[in-house]
C-alpha atoms as a PDB file:
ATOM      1  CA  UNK A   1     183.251 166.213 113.347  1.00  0.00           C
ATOM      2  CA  UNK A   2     182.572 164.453 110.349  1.00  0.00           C
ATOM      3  CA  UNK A   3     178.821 164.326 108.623  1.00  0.00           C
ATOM      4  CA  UNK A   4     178.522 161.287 108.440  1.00  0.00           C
ATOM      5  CA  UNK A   5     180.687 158.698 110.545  1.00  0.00           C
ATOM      6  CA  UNK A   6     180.681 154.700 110.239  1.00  0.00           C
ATOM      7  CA  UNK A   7     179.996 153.724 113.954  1.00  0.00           C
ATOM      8  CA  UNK A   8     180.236 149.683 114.965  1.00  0.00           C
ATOM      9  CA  UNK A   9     178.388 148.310 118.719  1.00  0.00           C
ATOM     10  CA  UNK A  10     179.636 145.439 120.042  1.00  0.00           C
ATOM     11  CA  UNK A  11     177.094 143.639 121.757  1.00  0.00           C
ATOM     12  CA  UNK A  12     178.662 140.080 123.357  1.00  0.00           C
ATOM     13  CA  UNK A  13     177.597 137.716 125.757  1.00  0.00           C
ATOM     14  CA  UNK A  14     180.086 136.937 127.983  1.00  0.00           C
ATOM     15  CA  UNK A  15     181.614 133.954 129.663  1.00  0.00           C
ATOM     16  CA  UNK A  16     183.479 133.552 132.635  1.00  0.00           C
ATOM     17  CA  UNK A  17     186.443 133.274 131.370  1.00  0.00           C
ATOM     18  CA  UNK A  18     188.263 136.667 130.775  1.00  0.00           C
ATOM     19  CA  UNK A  19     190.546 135.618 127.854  1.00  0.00           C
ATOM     20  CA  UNK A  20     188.062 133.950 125.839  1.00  0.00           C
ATOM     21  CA  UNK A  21     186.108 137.461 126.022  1.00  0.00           C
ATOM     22  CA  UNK A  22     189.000 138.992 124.983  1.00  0.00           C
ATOM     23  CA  UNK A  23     189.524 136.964 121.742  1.00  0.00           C
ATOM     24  CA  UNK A  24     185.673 137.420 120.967  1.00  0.00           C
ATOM     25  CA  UNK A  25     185.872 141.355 121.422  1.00  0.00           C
ATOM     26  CA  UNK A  26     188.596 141.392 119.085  1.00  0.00           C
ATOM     27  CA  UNK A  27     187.399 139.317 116.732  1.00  0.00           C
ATOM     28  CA  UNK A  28     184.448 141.329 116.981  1.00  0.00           C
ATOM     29  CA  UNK A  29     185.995 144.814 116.831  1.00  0.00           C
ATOM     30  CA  UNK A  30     187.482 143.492 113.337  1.00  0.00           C
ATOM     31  CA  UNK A  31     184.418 142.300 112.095  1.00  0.00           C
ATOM     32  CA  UNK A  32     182.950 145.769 112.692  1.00  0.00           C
ATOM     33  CA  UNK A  33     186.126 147.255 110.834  1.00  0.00           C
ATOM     34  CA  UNK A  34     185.476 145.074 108.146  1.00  0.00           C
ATOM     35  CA  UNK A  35     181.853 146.566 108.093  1.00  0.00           C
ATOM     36  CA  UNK A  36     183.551 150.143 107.987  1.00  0.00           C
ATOM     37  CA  UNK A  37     183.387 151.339 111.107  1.00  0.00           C
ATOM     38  CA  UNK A  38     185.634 154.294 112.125  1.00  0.00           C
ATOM     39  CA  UNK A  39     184.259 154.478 115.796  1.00  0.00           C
ATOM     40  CA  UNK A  40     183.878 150.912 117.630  1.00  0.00           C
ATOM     41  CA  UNK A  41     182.083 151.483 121.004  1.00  0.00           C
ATOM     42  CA  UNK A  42     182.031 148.270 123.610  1.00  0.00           C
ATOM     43  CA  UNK A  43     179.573 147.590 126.533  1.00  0.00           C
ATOM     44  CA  UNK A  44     180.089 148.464 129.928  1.00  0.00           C
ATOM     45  CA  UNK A  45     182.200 146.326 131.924  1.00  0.00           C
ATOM     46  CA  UNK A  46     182.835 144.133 128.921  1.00  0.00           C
ATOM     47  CA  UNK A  47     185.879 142.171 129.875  1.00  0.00           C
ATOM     48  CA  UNK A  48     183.817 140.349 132.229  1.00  0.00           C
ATOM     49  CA  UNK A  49     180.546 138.835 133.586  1.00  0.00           C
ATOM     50  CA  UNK A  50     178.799 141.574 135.079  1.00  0.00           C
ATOM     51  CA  UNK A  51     179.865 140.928 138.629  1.00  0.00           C
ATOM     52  CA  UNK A  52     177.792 143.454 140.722  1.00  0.00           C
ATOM     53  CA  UNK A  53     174.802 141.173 140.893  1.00  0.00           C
ATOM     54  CA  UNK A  54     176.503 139.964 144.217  1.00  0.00           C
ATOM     55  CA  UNK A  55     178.562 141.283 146.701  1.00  0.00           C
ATOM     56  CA  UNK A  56     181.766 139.555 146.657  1.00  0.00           C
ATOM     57  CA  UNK A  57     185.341 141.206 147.933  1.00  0.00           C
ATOM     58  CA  UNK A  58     186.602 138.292 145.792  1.00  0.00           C
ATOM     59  CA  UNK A  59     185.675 140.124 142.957  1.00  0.00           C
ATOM     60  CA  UNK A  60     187.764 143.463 143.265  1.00  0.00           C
ATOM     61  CA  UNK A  61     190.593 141.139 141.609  1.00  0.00           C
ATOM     62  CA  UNK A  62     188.939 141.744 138.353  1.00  0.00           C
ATOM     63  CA  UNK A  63     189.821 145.607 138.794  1.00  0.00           C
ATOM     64  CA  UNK A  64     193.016 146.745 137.271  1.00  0.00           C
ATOM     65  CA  UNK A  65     195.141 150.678 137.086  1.00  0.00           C
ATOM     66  CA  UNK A  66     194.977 152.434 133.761  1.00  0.00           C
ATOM     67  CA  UNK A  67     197.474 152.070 132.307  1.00  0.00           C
ATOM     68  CA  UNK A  68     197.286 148.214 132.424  1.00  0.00           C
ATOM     69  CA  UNK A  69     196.932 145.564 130.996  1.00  0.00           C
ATOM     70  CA  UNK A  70     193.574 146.124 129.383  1.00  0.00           C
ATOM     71  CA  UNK A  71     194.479 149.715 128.134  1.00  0.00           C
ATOM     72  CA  UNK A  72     197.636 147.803 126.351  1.00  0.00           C
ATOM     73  CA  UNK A  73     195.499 145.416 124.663  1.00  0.00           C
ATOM     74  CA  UNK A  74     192.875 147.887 123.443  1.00  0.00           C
ATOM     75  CA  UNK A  75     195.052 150.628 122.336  1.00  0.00           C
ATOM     76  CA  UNK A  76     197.128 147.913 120.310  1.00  0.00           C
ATOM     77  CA  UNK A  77     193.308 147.418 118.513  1.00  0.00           C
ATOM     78  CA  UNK A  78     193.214 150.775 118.087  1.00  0.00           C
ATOM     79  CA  UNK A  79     196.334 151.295 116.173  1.00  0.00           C
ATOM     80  CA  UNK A  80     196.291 147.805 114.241  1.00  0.00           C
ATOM     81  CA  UNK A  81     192.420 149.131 113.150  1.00  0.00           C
ATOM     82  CA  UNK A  82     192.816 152.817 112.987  1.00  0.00           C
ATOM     83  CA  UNK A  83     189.754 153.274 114.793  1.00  0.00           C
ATOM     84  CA  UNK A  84     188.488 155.517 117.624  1.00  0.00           C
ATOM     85  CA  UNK A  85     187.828 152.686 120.196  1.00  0.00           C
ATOM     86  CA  UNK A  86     185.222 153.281 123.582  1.00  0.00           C
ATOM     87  CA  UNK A  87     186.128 151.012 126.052  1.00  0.00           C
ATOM     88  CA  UNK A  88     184.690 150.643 129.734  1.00  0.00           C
ATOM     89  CA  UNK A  89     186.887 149.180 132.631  1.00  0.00           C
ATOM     90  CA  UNK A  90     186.713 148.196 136.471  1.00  0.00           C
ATOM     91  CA  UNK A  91     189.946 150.637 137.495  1.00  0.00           C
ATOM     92  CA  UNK A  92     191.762 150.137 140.444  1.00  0.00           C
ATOM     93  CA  UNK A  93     192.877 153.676 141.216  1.00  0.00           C
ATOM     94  CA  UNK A  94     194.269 152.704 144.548  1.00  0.00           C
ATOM     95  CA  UNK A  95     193.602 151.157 147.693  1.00  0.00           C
ATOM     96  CA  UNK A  96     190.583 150.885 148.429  1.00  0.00           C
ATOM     97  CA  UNK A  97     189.537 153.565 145.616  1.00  0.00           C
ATOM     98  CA  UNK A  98     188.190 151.595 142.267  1.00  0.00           C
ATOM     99  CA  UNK A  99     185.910 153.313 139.624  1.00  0.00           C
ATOM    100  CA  UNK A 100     183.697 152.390 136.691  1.00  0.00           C
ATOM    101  CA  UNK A 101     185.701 154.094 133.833  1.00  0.00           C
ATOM    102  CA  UNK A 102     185.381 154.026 130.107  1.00  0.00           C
ATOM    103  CA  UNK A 103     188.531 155.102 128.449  1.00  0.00           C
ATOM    104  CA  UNK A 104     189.363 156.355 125.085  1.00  0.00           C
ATOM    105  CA  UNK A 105     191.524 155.328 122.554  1.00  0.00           C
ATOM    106  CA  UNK A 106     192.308 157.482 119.135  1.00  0.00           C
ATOM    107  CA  UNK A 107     193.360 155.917 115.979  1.00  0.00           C
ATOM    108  CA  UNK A 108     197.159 156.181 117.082  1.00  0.00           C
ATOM    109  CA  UNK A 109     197.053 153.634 120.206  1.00  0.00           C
ATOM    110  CA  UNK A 110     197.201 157.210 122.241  1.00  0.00           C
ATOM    111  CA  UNK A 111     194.663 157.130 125.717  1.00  0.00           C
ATOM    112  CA  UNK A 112     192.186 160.163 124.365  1.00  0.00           C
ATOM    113  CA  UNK A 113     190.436 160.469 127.358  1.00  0.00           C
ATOM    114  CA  UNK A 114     188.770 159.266 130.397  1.00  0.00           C
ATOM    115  CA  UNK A 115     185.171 158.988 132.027  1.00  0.00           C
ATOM    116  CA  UNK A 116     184.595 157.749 135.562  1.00  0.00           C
ATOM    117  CA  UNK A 117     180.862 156.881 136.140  1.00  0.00           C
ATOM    118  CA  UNK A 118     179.126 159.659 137.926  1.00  0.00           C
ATOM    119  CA  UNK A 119     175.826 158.206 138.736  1.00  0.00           C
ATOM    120  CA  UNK A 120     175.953 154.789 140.878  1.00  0.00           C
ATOM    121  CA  UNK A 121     173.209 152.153 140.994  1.00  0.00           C
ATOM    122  CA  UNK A 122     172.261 149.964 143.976  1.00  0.00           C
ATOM    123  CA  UNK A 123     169.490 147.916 142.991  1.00  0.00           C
ATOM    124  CA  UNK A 124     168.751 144.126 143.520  1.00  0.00           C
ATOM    125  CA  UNK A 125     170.838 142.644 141.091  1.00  0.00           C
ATOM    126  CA  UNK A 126     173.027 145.961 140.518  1.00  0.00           C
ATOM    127  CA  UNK A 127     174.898 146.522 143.815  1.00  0.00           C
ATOM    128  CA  UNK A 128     177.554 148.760 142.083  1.00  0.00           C
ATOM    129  CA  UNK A 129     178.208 151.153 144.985  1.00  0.00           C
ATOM    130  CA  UNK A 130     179.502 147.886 146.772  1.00  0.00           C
ATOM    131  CA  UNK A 131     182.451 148.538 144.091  1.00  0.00           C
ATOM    132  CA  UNK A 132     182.533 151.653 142.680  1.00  0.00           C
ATOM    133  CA  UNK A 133     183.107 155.254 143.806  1.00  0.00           C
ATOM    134  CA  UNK A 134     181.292 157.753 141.876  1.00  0.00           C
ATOM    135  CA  UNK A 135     183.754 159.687 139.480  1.00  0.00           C
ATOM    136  CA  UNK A 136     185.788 163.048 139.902  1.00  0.00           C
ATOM    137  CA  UNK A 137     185.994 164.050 136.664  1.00  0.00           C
ATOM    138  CA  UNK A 138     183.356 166.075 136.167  1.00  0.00           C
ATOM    139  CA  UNK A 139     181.685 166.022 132.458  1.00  0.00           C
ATOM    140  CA  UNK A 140     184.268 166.931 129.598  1.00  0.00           C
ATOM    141  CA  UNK A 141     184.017 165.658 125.962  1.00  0.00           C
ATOM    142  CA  UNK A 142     186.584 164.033 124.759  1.00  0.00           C
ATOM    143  CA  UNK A 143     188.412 164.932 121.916  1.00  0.00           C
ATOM    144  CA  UNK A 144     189.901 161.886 119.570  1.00  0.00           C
ATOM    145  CA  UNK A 145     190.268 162.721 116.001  1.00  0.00           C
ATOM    146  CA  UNK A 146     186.537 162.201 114.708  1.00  0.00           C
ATOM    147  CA  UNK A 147     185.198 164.774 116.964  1.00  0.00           C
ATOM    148  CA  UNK A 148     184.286 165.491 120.637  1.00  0.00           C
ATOM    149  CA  UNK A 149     182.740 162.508 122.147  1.00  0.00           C
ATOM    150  CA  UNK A 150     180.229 162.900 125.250  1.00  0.00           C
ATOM    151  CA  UNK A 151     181.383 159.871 127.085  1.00  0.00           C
ATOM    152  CA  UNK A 152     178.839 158.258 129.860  1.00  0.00           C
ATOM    153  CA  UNK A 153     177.796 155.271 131.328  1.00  0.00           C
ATOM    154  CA  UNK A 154     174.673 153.320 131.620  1.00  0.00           C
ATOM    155  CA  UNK A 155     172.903 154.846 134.850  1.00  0.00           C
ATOM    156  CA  UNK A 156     173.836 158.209 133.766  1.00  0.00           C
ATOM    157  CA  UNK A 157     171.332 157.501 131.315  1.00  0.00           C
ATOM    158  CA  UNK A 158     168.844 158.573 133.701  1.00  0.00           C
ATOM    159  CA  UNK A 159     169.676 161.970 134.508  1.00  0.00           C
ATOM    160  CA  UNK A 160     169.543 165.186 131.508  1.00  0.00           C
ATOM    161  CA  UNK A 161     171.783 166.844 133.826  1.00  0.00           C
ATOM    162  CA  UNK A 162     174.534 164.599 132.542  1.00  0.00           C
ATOM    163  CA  UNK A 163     173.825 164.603 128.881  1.00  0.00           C
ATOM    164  CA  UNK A 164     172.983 168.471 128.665  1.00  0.00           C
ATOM    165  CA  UNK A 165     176.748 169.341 130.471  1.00  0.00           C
ATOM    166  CA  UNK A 166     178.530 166.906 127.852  1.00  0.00           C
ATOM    167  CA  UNK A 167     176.472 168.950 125.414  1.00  0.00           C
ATOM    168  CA  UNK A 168     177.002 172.611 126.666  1.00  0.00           C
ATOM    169  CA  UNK A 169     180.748 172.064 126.616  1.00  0.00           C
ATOM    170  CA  UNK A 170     180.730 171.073 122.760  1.00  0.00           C
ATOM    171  CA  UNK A 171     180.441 166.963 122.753  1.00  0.00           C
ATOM    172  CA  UNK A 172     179.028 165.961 119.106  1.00  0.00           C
ATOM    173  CA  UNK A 173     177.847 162.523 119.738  1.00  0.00           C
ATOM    174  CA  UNK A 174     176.555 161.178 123.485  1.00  0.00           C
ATOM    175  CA  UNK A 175     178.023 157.680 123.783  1.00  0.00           C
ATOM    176  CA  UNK A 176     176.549 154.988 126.222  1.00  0.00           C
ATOM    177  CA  UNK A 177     178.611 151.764 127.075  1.00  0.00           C
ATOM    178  CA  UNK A 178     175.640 150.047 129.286  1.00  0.00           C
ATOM    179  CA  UNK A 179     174.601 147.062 131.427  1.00  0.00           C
ATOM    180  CA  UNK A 180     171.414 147.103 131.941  1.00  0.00           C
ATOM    181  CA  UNK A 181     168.578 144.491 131.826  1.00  0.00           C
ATOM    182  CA  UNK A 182     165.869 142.477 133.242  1.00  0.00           C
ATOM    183  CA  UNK A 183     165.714 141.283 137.203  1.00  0.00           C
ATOM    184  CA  UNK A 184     164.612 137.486 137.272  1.00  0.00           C
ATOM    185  CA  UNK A 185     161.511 138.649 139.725  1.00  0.00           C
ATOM    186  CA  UNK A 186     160.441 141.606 136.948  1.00  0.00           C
ATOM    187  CA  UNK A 187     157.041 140.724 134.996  1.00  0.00           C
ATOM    188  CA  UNK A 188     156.190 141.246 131.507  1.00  0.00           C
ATOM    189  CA  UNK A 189     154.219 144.311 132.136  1.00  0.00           C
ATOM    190  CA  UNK A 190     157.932 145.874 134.514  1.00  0.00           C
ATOM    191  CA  UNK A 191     159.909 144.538 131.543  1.00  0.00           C
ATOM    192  CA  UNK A 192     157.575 147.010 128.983  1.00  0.00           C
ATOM    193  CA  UNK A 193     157.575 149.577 131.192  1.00  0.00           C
ATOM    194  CA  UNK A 194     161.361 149.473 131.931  1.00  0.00           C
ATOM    195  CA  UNK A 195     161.716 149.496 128.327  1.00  0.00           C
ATOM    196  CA  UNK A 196     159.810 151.775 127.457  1.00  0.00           C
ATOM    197  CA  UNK A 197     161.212 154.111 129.890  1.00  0.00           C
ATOM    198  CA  UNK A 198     164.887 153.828 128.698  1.00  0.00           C
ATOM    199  CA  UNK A 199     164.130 153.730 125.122  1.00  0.00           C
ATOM    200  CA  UNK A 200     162.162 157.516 125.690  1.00  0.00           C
ATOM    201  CA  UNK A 201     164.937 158.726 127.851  1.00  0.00           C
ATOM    202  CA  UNK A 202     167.645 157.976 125.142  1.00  0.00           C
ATOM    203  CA  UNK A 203     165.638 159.717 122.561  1.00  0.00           C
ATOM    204  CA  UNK A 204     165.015 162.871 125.101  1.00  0.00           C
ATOM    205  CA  UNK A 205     168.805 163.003 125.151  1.00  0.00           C
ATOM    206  CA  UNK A 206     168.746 163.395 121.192  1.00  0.00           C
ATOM    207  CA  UNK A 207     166.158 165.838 121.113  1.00  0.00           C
ATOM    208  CA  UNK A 208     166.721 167.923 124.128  1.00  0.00           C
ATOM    209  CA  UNK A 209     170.229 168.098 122.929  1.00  0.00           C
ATOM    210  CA  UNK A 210     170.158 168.261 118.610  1.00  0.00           C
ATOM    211  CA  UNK A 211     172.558 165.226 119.217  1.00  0.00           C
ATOM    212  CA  UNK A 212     173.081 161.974 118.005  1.00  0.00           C
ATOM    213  CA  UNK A 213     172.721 159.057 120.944  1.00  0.00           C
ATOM    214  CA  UNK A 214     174.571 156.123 120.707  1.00  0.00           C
ATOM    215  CA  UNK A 215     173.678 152.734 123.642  1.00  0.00           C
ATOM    216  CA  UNK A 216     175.713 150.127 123.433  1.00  0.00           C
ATOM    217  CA  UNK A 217     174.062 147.327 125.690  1.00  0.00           C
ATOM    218  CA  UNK A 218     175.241 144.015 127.039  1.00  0.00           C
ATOM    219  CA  UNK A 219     173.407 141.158 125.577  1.00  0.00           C
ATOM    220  CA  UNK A 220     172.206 137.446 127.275  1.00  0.00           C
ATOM    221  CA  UNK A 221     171.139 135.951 130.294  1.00  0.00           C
ATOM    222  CA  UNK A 222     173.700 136.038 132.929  1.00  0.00           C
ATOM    223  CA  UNK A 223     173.186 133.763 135.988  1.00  0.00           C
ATOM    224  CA  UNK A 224     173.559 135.179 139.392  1.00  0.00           C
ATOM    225  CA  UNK A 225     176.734 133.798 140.941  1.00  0.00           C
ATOM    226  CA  UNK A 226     175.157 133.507 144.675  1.00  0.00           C
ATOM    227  CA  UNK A 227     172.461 131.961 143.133  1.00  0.00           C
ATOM    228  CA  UNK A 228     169.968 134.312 145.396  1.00  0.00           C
ATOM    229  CA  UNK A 229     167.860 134.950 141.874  1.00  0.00           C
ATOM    230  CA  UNK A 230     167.613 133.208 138.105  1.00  0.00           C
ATOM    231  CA  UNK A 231     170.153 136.596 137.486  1.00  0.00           C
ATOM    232  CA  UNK A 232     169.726 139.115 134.579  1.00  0.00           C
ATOM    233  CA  UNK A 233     168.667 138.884 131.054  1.00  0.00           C
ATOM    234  CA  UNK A 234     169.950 141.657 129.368  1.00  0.00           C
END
């Protein structure tokens, strides 16, 4: 890898409406390029409201097989940028079987890699195990042409185990696409502590590891769509 490499987080709040995210995360990734970035990383489950606040069978529309649609879209960013781009996607990997993935793109359109989300939250307002299955691909960097990336997501955050694999098997960076925020019942003193708690475990990662961490968060309030809580500010 590279010394020094020009790395751009996009950070959106997102509507309903998938297309309009679409045009904003584009417009975004080229504002980023314009900034110089050779690595563009996006937060989890970006094409989208994050969903999982409810339980909804509805809702496993919004999943889609890689290759798809998405992947098309993003690796035609990748090429018109010539950037490594991180995305994170609700894959439908058949019946029944759907997975929180980030995938990969190198600076030729080309799918680099994959990372299905190992560790699976099911906490008020994060009732992912309603949707996803935890991943089978074990821990592998990825290898794009900047480096080897160490690929995760969000709740893996919590666990060395995860980290410290990517890093044993040669990853030069640990990259984070996340969704995670504040419950509408949490107080100020939960909020600080929460905070507190992720921003130490990140830095763990980078010390435990002699890597560089990179978190990519969502940003906003999002409501919760059965209307059961005020929903999450992330």
């Amino acid at each position: 890898m590279e010394r020094i490499i020009k790395v751009g987080l996009v950070q959106q709040a997102n509507t309903s409406v998938i297309e309009t995210n679409l045009k904003n995360l584009a417009r975004n990734i080229e504002d980023c390029v314009q900034r110089g970035a050779q690595l563009v990383a996006l937060q989890e489950l970006h094409n989208s409201l994050y969903f999982c606040q409810t339980e909804n069978t509805a809702l496993f529309d919004l999943a889609e097989s890689i290759p798809g649609p998405s992947t098309d879209f993003y690796s035609a960013l990748a090429v018109t940028h010539q950037i490594v781009l991180i995305t994170s996607l609700f894959e439908k990997r058949a019946a029944g079987l759907y997975h929180n993935t980030a995938v990969v793109f190198d600076r030729d359109g080309s799918i680099a890699g994959k990372y299905r989300k190992m560790h699976i939250p099911d906490d008020p307002a994060y009732y992912e195990k309603f949707y996803f299955t935890p991943g089978d691909m074990g821990f592998e960097p990825i290898q794009t042409s900047l480096g080897k990336l160490g690929v995760l997501i969000c709740w893996d955050q919590w666990y060395p185990e995860a980290a410290r694999l990517m890093a044993l098997k040669g990853a030069e960076v640990l990259i984070y696409p996340t969704a995670i925020g504040w419950e509408s019942s949490d107080t100020d003193d939960e909020k600080s502590r929460q905070l507190n708690a992720w921003i130490i475990s990140q830095q763990a990662h980078a010390v435990a590891n002699g890597l560089p961490v990179i978190s990519v968060n969502r940003v906003g309030h999002e409501p919760d769509p059965s209307g059961q809580t005020n929903g999450i500010l992330f």
